[in-house]
C-alpha atoms as a PDB file:
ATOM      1  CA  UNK A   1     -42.897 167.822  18.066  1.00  0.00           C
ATOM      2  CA  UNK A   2     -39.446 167.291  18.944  1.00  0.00           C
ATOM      3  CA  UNK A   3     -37.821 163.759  20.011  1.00  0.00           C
ATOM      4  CA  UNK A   4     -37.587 165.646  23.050  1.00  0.00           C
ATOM      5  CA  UNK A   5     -40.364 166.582  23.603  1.00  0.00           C
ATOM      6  CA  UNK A   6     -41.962 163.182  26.000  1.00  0.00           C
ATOM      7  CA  UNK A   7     -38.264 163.345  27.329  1.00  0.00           C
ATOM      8  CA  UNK A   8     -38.912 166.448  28.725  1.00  0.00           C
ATOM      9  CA  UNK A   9     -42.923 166.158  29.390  1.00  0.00           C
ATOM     10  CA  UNK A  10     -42.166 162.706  31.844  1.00  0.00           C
ATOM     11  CA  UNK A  11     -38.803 164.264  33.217  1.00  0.00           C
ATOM     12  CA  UNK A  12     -37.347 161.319  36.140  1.00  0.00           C
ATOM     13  CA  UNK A  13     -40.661 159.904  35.574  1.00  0.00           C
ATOM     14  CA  UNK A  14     -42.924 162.696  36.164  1.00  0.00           C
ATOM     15  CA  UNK A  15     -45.008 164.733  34.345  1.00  0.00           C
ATOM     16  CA  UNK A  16     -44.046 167.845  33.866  1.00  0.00           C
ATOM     17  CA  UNK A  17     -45.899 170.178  31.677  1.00  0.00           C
ATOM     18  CA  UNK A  18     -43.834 173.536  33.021  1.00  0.00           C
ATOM     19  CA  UNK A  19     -40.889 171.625  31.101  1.00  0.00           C
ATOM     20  CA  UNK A  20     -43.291 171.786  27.539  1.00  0.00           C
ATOM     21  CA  UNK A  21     -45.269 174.922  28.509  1.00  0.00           C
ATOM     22  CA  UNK A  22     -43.967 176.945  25.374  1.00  0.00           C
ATOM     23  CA  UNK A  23     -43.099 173.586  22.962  1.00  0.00           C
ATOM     24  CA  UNK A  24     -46.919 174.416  21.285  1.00  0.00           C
ATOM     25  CA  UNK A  25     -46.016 178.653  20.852  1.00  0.00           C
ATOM     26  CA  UNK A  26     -43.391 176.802  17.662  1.00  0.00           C
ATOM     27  CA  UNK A  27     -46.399 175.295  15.742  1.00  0.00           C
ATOM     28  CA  UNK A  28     -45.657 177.223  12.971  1.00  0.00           C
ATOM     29  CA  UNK A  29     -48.480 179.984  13.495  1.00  0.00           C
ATOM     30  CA  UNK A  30     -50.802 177.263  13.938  1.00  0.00           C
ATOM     31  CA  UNK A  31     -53.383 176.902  17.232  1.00  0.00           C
ATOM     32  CA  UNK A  32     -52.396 173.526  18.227  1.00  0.00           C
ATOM     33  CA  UNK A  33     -55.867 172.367  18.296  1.00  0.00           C
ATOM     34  CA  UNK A  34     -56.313 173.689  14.460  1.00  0.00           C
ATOM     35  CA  UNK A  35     -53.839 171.036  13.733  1.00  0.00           C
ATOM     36  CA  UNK A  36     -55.013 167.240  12.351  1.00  0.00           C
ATOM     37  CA  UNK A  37     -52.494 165.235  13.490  1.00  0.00           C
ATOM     38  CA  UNK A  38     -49.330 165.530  15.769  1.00  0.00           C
ATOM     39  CA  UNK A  39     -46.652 163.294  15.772  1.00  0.00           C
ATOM     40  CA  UNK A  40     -44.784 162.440  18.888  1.00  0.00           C
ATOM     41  CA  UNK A  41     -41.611 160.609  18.842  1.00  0.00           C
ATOM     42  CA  UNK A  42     -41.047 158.720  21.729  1.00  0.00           C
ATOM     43  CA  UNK A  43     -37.461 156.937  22.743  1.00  0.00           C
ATOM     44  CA  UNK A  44     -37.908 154.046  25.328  1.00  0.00           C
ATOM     45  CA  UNK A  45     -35.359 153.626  27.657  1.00  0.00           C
ATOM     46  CA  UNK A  46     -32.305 154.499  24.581  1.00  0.00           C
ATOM     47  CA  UNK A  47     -33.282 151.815  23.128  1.00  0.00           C
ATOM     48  CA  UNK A  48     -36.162 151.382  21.248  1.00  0.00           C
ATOM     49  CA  UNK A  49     -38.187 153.963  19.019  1.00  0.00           C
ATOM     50  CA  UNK A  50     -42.190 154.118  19.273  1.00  0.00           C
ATOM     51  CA  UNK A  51     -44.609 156.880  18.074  1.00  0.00           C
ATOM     52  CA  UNK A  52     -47.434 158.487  19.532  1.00  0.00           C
ATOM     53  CA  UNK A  53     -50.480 160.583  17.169  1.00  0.00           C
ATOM     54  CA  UNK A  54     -52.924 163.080  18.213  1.00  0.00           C
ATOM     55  CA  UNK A  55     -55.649 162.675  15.945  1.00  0.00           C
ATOM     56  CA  UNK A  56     -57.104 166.138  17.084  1.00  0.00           C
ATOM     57  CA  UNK A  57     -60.275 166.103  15.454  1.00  0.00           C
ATOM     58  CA  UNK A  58     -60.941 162.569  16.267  1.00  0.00           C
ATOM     59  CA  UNK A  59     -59.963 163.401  20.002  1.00  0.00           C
ATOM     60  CA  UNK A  60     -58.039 160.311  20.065  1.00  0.00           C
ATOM     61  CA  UNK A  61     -54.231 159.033  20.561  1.00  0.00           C
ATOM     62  CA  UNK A  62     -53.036 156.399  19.197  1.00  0.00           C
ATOM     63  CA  UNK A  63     -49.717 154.418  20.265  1.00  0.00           C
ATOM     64  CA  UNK A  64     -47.413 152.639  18.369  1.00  0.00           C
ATOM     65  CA  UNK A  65     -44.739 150.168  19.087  1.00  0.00           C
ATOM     66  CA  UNK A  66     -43.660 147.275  16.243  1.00  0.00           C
ATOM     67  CA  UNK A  67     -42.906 145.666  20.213  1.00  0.00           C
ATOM     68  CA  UNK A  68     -46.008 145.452  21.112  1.00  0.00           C
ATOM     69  CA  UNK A  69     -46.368 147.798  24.364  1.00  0.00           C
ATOM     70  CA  UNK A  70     -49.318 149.723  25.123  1.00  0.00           C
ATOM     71  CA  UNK A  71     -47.436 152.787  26.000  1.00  0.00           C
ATOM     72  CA  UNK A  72     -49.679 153.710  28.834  1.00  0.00           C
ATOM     73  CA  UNK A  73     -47.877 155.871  30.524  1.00  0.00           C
ATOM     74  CA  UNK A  74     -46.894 158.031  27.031  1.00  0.00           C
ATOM     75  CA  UNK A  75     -50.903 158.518  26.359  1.00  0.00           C
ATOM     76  CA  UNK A  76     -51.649 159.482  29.905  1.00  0.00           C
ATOM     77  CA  UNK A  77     -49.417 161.905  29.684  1.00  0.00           C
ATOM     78  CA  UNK A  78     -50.692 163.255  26.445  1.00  0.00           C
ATOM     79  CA  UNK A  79     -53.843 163.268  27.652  1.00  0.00           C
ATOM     80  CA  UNK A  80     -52.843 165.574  30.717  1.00  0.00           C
ATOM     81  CA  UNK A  81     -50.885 167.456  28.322  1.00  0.00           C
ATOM     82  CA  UNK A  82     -53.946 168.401  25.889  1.00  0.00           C
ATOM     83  CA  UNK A  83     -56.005 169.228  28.330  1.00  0.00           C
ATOM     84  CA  UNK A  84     -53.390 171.566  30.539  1.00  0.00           C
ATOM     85  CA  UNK A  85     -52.819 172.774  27.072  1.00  0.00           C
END
């Protein structure tokens, strides 16, 4: 997905998934779910970059930050995502 793309999911802070309804139609033919990893770029606050992966067969996201931060709110909303999805 886009850099956008958690921009746009946790819009003012909320999640939003009629803002990233159509983001999965652009998966290159692909089901989403066929997929075995997505990659989420993730911009905190301008400032710092962080990543989040979908390991879709696994049924697992993972969060990474070289910061340290959990990024709780960014798998939540993942989460929510997949399974509005």
């Amino acid at each position: 997905f886009s850099c956008y793309f958690m921009t746009k999911l946790l819009e003012s802070g909320h999640y939003s998934f009629n803002n990233v309804c159509r983001w999965s139609n652009n998966v290159l033919g692909e089901d989403l779910f066929a997929l075995g990893k997505i990659f989420i770029p993730i911009n905190v606050n301008r400032s710092h970059w962080t990543c989040a992966v979908i390991f879709v067969e696994e049924k697992r996201i993972q969060y990474y930050d070289s910061m340290g931060g959990n990024g709780g709110i960014y798998t939540k909303a993942l989460l929510q995502y997949l399974k509005d999805e």
